[in-house]
C-alpha atoms as a PDB file:
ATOM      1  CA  UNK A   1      -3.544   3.378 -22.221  1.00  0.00           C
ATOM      2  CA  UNK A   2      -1.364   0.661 -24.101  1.00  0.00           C
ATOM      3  CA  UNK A   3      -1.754  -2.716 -24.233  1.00  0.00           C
ATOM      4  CA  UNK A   4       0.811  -2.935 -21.618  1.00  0.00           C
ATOM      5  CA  UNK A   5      -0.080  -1.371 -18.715  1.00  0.00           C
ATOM      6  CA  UNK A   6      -4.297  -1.808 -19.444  1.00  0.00           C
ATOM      7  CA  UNK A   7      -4.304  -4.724 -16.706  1.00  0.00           C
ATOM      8  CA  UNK A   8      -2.350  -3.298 -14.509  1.00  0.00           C
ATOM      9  CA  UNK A   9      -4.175  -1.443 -11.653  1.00  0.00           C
ATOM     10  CA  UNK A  10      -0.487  -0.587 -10.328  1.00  0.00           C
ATOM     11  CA  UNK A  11       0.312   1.863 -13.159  1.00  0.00           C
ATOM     12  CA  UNK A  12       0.799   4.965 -12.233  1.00  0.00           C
ATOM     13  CA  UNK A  13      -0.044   4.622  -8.570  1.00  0.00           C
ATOM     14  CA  UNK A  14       3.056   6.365  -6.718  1.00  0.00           C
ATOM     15  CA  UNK A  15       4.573   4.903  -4.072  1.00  0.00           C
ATOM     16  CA  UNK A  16       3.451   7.920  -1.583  1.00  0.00           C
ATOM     17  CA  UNK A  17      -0.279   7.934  -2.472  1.00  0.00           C
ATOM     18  CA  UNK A  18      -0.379   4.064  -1.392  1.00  0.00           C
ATOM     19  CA  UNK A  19       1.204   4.596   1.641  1.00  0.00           C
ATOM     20  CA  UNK A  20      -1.459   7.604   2.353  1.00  0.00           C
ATOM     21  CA  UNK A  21      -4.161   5.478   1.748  1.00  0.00           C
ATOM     22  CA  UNK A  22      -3.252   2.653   3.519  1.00  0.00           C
ATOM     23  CA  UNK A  23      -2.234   4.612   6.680  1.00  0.00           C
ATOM     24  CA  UNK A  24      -5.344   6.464   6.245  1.00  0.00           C
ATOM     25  CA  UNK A  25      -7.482   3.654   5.828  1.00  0.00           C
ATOM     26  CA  UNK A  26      -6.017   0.615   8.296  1.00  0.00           C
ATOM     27  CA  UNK A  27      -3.687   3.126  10.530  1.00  0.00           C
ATOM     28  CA  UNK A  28       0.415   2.277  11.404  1.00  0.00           C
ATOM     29  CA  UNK A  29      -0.621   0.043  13.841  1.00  0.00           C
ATOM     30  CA  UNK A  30      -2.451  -2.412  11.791  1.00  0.00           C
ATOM     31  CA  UNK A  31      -0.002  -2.061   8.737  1.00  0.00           C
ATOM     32  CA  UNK A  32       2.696  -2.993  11.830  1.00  0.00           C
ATOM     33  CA  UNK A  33       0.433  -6.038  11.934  1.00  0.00           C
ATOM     34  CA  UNK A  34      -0.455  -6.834   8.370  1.00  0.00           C
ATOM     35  CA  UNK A  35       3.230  -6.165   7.186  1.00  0.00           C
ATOM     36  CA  UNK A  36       5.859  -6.523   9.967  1.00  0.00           C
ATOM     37  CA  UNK A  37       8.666  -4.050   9.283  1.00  0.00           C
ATOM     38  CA  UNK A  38      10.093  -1.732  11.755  1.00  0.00           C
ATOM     39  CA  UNK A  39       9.394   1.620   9.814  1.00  0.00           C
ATOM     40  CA  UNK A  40       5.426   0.612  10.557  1.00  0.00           C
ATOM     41  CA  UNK A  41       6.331   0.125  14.366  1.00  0.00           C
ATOM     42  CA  UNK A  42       8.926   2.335  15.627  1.00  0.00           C
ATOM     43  CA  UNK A  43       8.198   6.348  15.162  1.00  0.00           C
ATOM     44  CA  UNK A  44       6.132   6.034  11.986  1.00  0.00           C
ATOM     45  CA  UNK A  45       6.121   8.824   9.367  1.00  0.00           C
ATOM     46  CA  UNK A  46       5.612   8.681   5.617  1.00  0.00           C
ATOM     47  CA  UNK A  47       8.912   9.681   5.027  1.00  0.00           C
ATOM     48  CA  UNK A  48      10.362   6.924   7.079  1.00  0.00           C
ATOM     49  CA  UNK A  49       8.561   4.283   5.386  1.00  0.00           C
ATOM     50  CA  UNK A  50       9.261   5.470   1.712  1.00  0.00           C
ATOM     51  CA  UNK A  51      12.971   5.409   2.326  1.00  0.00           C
ATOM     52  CA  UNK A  52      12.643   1.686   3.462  1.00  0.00           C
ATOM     53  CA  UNK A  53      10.171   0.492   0.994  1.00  0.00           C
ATOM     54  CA  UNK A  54      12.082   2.241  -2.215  1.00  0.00           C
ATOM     55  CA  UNK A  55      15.601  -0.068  -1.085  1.00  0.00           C
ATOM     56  CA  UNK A  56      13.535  -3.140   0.234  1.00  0.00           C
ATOM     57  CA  UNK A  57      11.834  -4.900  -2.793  1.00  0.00           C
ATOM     58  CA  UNK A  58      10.250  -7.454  -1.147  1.00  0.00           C
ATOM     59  CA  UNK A  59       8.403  -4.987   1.731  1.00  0.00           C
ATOM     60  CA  UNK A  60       7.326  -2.908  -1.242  1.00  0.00           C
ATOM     61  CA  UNK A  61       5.972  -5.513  -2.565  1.00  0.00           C
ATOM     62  CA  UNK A  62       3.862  -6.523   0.825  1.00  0.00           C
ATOM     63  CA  UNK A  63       2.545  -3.377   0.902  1.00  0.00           C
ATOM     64  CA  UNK A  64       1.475  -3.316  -2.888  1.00  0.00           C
ATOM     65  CA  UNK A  65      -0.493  -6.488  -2.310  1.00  0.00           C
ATOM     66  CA  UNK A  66      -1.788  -5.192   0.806  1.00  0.00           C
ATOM     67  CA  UNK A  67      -3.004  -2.019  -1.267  1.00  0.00           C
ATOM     68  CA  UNK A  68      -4.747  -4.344  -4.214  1.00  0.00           C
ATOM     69  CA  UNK A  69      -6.304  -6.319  -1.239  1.00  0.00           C
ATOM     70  CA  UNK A  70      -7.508  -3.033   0.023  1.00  0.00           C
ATOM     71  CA  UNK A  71      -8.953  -1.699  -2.901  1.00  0.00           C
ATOM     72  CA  UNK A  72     -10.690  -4.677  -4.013  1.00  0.00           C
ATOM     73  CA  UNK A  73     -12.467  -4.736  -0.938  1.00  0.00           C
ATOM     74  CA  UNK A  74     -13.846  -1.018  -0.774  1.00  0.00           C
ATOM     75  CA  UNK A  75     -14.709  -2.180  -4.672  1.00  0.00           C
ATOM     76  CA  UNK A  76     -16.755  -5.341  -3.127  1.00  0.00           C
ATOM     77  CA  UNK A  77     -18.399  -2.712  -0.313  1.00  0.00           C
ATOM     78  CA  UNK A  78     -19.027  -0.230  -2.873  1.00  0.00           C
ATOM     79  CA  UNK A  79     -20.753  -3.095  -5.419  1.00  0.00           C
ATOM     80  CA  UNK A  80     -23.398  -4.524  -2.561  1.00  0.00           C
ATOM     81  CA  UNK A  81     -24.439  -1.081  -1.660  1.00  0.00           C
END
């Protein structure tokens, strides 16, 4: 991995795969509530949402931090075990 991307636990991470994790893990109704934007509320689908987050910058950047926040947490969970 270069120097570039070594701290960044973004890289490589498609858009897609942290939407399917974060539906999986918290549900649409909870993202609705954690990030409040109408492709979470109204008729959510995957499909939906990527089309949103890929012209809104600063929803896709919500979720991203909402995905890091995620992560780190299972990490914590996983660590005290």
């Amino acid at each position: 991995m270069s120097d570039e991307h070594k701290n960044n636990p973004m890289h490589g991470i498609k858009l897609v795969r942290i939407l399917e994790e974060l539906e999986a893990h918290y549900g649409w109704e909870t993202l609705g509530t954690f990030v409040n934007i109408n492709c979470f509320h109204y008729d959510p689908s995957i499909k939906s949402c990527l089309k949103f987050l890929r012209k809104t910058p600063w929803a896709r950047t919500k979720v991203e931090d909402l995905y890091l926040i995620m992560l780190r947490k299972k990490k914590e969970l996983e660590e005290n075990s």
